[in-house]
C-alpha atoms as a PDB file:
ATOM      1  CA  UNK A   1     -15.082   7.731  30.982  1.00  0.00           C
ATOM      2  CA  UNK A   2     -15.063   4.032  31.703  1.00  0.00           C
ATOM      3  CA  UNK A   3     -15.399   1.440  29.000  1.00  0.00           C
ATOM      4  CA  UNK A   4     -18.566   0.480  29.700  1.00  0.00           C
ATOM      5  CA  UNK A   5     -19.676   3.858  29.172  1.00  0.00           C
ATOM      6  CA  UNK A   6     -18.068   3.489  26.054  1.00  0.00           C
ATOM      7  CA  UNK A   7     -19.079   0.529  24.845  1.00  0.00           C
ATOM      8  CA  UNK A   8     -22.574   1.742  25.519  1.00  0.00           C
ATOM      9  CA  UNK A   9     -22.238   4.725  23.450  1.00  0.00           C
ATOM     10  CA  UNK A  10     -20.856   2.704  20.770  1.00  0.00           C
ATOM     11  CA  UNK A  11     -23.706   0.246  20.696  1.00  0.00           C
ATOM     12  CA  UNK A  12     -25.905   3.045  20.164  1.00  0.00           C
ATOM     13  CA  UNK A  13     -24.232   4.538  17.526  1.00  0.00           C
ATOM     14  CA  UNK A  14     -24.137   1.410  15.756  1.00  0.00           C
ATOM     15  CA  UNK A  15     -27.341   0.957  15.769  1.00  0.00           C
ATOM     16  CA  UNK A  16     -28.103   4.779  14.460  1.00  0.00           C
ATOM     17  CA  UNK A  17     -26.051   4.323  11.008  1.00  0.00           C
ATOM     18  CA  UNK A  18     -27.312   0.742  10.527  1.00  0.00           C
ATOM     19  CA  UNK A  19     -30.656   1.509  11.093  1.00  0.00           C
ATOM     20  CA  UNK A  20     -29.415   4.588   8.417  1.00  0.00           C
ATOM     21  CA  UNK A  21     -27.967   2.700   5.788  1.00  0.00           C
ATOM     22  CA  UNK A  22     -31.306   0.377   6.010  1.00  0.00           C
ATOM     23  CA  UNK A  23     -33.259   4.121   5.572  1.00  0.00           C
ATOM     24  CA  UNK A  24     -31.312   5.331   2.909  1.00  0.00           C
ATOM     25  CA  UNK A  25     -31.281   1.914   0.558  1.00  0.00           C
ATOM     26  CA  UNK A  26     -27.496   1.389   0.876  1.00  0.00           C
ATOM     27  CA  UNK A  27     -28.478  -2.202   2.282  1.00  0.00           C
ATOM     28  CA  UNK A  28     -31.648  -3.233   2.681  1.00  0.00           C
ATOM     29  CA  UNK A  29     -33.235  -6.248   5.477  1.00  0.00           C
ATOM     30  CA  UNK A  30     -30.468  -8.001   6.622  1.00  0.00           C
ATOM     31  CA  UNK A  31     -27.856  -7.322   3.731  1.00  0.00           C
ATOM     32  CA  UNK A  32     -24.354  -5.897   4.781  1.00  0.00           C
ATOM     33  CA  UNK A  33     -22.778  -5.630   8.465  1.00  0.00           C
ATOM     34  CA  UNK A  34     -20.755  -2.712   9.876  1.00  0.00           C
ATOM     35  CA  UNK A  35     -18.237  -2.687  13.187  1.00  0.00           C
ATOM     36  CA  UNK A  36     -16.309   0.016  15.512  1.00  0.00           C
ATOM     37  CA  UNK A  37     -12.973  -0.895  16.795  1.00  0.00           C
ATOM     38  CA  UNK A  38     -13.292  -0.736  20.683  1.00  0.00           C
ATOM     39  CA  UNK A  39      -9.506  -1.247  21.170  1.00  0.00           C
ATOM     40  CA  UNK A  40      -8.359  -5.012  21.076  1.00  0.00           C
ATOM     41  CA  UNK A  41     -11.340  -5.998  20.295  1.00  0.00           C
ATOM     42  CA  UNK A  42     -14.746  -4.559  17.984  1.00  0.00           C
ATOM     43  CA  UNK A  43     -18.523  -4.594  18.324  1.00  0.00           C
ATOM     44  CA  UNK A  44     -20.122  -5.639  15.036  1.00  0.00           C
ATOM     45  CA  UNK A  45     -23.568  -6.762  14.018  1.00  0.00           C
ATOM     46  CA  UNK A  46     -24.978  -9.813  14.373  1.00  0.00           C
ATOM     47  CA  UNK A  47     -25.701 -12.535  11.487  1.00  0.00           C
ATOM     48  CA  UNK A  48     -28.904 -11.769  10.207  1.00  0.00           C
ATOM     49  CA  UNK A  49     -29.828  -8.122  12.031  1.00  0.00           C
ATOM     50  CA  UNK A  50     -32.306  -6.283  10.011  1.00  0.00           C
ATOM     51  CA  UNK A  51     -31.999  -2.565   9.605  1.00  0.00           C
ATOM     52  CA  UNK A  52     -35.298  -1.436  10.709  1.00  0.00           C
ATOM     53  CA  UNK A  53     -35.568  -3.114  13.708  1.00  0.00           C
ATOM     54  CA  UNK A  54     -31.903  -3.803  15.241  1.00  0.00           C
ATOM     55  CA  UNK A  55     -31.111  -2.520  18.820  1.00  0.00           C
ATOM     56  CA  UNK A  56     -28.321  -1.245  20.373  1.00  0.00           C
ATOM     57  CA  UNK A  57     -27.924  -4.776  22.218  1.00  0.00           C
ATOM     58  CA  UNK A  58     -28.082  -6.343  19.571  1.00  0.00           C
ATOM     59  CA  UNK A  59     -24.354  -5.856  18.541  1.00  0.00           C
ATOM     60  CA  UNK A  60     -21.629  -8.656  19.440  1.00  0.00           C
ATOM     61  CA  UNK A  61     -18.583  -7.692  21.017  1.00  0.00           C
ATOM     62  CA  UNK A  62     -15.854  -9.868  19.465  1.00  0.00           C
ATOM     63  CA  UNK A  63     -12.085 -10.901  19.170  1.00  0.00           C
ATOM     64  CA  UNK A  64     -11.042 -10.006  15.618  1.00  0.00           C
ATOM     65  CA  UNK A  65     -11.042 -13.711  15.271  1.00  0.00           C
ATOM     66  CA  UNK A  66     -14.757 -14.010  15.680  1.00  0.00           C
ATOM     67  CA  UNK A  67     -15.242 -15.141  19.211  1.00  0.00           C
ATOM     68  CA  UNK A  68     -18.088 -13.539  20.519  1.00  0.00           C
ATOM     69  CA  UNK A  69     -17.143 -12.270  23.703  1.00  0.00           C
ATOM     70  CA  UNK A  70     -21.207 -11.045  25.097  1.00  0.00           C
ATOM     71  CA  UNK A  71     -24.753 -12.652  23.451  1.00  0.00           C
ATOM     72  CA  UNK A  72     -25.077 -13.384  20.050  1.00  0.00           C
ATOM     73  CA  UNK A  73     -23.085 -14.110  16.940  1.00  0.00           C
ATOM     74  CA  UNK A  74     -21.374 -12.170  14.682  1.00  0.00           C
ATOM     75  CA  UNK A  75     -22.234 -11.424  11.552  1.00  0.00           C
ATOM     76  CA  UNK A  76     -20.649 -13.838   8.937  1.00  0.00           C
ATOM     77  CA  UNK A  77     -18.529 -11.545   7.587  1.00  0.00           C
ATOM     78  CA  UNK A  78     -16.764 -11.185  10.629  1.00  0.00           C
ATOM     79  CA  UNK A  79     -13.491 -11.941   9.078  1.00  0.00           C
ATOM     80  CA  UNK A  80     -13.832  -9.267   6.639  1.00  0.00           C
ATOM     81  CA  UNK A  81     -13.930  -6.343  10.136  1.00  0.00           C
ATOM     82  CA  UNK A  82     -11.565  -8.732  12.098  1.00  0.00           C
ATOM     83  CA  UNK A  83      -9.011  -8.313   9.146  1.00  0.00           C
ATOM     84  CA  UNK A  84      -9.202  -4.626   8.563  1.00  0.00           C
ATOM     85  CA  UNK A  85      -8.698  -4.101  12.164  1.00  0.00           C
ATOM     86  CA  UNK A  86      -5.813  -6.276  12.895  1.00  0.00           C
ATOM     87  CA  UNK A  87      -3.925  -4.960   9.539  1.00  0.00           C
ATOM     88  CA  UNK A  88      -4.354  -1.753  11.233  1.00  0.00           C
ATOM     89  CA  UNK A  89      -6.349  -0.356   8.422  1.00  0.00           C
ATOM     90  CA  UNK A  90      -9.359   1.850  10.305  1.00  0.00           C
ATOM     91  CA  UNK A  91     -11.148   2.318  13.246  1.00  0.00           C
ATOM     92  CA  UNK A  92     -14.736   1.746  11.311  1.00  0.00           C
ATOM     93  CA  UNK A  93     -15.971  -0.891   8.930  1.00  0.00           C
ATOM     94  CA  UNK A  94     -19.371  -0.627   6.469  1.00  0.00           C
ATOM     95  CA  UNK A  95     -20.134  -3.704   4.499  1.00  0.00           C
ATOM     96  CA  UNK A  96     -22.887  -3.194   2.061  1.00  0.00           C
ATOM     97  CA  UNK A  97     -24.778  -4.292  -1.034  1.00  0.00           C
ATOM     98  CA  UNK A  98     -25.813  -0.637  -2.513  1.00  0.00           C
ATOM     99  CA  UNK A  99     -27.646  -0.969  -6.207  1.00  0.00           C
ATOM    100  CA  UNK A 100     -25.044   0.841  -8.719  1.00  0.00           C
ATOM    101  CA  UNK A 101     -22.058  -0.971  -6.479  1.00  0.00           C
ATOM    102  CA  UNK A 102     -23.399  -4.250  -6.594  1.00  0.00           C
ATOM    103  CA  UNK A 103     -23.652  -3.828 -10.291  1.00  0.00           C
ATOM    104  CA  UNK A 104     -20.314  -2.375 -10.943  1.00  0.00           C
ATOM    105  CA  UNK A 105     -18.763  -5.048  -8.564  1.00  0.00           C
ATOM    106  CA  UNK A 106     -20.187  -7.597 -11.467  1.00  0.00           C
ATOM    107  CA  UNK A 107     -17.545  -6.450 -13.945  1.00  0.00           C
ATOM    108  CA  UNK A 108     -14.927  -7.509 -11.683  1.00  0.00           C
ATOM    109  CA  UNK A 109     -13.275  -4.406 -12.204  1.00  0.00           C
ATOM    110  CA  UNK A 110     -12.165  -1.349 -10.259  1.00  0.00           C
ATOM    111  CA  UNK A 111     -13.689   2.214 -10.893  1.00  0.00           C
ATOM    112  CA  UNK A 112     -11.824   3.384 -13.034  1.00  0.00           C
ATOM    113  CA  UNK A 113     -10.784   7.336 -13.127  1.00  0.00           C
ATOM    114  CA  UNK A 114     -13.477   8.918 -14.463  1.00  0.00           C
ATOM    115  CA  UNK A 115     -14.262  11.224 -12.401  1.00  0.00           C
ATOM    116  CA  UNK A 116     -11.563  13.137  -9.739  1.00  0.00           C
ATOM    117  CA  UNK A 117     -13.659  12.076  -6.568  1.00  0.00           C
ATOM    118  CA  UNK A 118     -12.253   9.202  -6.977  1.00  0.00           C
ATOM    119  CA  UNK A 119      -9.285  10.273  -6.122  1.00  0.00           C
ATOM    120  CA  UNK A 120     -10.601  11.098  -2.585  1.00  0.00           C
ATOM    121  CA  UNK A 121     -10.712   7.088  -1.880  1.00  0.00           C
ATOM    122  CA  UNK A 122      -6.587   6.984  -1.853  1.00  0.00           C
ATOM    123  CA  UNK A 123      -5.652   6.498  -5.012  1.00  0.00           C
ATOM    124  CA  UNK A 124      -6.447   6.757  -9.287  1.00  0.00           C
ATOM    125  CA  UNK A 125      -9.129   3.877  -8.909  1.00  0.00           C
ATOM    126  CA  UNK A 126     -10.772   2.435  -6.258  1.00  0.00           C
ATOM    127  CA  UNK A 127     -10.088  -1.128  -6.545  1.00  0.00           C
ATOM    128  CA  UNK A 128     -12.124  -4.746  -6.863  1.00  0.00           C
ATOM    129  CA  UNK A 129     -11.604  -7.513  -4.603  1.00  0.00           C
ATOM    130  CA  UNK A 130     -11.308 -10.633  -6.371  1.00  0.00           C
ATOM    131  CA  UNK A 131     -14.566 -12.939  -6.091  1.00  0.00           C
ATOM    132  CA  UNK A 132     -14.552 -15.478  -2.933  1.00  0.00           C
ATOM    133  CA  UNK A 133     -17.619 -17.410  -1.529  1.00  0.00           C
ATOM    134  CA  UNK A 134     -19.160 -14.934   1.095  1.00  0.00           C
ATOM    135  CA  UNK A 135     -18.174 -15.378   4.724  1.00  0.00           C
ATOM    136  CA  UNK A 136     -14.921 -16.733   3.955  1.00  0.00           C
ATOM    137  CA  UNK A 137     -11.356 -16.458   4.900  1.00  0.00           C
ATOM    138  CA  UNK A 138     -10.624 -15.837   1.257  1.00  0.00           C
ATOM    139  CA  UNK A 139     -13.270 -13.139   1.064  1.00  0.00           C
ATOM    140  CA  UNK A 140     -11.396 -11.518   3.952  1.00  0.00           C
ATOM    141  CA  UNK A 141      -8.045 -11.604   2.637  1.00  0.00           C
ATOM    142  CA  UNK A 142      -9.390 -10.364  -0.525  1.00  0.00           C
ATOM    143  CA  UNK A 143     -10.606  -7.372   0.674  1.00  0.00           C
ATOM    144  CA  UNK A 144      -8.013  -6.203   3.121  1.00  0.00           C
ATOM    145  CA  UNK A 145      -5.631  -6.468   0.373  1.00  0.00           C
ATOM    146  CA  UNK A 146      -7.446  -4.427  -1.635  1.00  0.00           C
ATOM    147  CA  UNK A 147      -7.818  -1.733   1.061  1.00  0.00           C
ATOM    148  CA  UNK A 148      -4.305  -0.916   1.629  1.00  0.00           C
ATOM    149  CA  UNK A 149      -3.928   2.839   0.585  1.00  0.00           C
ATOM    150  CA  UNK A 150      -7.517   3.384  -0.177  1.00  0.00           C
ATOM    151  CA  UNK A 151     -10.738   3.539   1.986  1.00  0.00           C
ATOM    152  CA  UNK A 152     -13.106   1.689  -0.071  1.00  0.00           C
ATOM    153  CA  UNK A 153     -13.157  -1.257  -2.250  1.00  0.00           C
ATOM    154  CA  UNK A 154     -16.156  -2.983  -4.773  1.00  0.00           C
ATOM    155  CA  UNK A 155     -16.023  -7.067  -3.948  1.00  0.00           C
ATOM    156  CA  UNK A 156     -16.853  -8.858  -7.274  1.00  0.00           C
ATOM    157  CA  UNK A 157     -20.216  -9.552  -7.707  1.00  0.00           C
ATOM    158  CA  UNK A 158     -20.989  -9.309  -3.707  1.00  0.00           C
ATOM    159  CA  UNK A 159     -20.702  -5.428  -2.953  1.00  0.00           C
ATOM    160  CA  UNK A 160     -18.168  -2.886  -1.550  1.00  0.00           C
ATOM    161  CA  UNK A 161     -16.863  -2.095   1.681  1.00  0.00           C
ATOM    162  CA  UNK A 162     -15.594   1.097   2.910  1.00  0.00           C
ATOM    163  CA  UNK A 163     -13.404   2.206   6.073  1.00  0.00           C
ATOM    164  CA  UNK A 164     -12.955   5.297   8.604  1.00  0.00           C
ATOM    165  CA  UNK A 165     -11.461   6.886  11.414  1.00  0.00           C
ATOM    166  CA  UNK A 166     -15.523   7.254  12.736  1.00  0.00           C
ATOM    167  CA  UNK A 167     -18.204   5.591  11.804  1.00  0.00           C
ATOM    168  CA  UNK A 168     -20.092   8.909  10.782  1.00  0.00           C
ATOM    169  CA  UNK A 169     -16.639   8.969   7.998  1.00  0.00           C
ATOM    170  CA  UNK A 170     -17.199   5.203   6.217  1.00  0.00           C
ATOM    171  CA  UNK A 171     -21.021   5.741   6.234  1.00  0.00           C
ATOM    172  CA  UNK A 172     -20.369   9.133   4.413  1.00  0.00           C
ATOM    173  CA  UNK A 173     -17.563   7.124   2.338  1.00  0.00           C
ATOM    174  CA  UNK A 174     -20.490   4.768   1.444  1.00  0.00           C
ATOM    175  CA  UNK A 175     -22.833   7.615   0.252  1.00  0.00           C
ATOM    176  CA  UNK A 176     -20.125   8.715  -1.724  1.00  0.00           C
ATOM    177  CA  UNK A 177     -19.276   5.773  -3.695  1.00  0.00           C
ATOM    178  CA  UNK A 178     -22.790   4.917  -4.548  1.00  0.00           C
ATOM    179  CA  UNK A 179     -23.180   8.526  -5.736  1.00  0.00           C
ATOM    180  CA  UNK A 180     -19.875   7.444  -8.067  1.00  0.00           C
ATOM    181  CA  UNK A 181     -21.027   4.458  -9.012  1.00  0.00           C
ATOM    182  CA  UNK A 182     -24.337   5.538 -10.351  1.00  0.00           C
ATOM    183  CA  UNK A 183     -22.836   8.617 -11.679  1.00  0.00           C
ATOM    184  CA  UNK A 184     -20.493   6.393 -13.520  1.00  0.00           C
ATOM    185  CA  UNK A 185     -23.249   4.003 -14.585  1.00  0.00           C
ATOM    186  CA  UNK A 186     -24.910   6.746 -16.501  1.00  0.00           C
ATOM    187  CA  UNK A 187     -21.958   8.117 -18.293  1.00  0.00           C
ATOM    188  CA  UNK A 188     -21.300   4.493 -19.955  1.00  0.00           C
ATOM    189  CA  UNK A 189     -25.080   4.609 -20.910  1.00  0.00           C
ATOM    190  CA  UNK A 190     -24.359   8.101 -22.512  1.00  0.00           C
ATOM    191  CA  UNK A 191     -21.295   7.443 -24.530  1.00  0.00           C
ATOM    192  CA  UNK A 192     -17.753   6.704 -24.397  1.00  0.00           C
ATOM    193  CA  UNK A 193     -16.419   8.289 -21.239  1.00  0.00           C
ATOM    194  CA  UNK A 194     -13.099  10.010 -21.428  1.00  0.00           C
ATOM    195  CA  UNK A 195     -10.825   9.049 -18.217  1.00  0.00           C
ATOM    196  CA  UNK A 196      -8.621  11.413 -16.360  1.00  0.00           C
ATOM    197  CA  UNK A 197      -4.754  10.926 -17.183  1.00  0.00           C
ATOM    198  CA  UNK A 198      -2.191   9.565 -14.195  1.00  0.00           C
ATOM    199  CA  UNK A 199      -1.133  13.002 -14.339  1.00  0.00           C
ATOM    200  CA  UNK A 200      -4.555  14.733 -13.540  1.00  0.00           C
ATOM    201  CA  UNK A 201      -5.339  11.984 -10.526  1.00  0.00           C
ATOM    202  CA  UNK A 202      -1.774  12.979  -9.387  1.00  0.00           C
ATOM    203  CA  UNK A 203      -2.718  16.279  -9.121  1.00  0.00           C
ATOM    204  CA  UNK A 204      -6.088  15.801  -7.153  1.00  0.00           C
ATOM    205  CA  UNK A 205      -4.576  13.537  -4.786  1.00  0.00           C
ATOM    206  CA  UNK A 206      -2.257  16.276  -4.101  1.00  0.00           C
ATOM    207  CA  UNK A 207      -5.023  18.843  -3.826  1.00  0.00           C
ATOM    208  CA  UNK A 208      -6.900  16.224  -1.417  1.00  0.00           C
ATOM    209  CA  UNK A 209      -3.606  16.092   0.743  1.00  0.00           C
ATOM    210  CA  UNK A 210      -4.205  19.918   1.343  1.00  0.00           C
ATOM    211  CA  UNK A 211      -7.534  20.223   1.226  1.00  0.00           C
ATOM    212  CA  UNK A 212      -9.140  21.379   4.939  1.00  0.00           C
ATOM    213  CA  UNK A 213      -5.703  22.521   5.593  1.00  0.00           C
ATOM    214  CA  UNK A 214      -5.941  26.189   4.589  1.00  0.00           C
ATOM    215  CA  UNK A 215      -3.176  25.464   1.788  1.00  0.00           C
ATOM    216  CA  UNK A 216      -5.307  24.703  -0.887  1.00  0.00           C
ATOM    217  CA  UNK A 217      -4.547  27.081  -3.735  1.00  0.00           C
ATOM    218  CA  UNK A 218      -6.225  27.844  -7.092  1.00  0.00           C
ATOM    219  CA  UNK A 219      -3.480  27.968  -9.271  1.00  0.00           C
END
């Protein structure tokens, strides 16, 4: 398979998952970018694509330093995908502004362990990028620091960004976190919400390590 042919099939799964995070109200117009890592360099969307009527052309190859390397530009948060690929991080990048994230990104907190899903992001929270002006370096650095041993981060008071092996894996990450986020959203409307102990995320981390392995007991 040659790399144009692969390029091509990239572009047009780009397209698909943008097209269903604009569907699904993860993102909505032109809010939030995502990226595939073709090699050395990474086909992202351009600044300003809307979700309902992007094209598979529309997406920029680029250097992980931003230099568009076929027509159009990248979207601003370039640096953000250019960062996360050149720390080695994933292979996929979704940047969105999902309701319940975007709100729990405002706290400038992580998600805390309240439920053990959230275990199955890397670690006993999923972390909070610190606040930087969008499309900055800053933002960038922000967030790949964040990432290292998880696979999805909230960015304070901007929205989250999660990371895959596939594309198909960050935009499912994505679902997932909203899911979390509104789930946890609800239980702090409901009462005082009782967190799981080091000890119990230990354990479900280790029970993620197994799980789809055929070793996953039920003692």
């Amino acid at each position: 398979m040659t790399a144009a042919i692969l390029e091509a099939d990239a572009r047009v799964e780009l397209c698909k998952i943008y097209r269903k995070i604009e569907g699904s109200g993860l993102s909505l117009g032109n809010a939030g970018n995502i990226s595939l890592r073709l090699g050395d360099v990474m086909l992202i969307s351009p600044t300003g694509a809307d979700g309902a009527t992007v094209a598979p052309d529309d997406f920029v190859l680029s250097r992980f330093d931003g230099t568009a390397l076929s027509q159009g530009t990248p979207s601003s948060e370039w640096a953000i995908h250019g960062g996360i690929y050149a720390a080695g991080l994933a292979q996929a990048v979704i940047h969105a502004h999902p309701d319940c994230c975007v709100a729990l990104s405002c706290l400038r907190r992580p998600m805390p362990p309240f439920h053990y899903m959230v275990a199955s992001f890397g670690g006993h929270e999923v972390p909070c990028a610190p606040y930087a002006p969008f499309g900055t370096t800053a933002l960038a650095e922000g967030v790949v620091a964040s990432l290292a041993g998880h696979s999805a981060c909230l960015m304070a008071n901007h929205g989250m960004v999660c990371i895959g092996s596939t594309l198909a894996q960050a935009f499912a990450r994505t679902v997932k976190l909203e899911m979390l986020a509104r789930q946890l959203l609800l239980a702090r409307q409901a009462g005082e919400i009782v967190h799981l102990t080091r000890d119990e995320m230990d354990t479900v981390l280790g029970r993620y390590a197994e799980y789809g392995r055929g070793r996953l007991s039920s003692g």
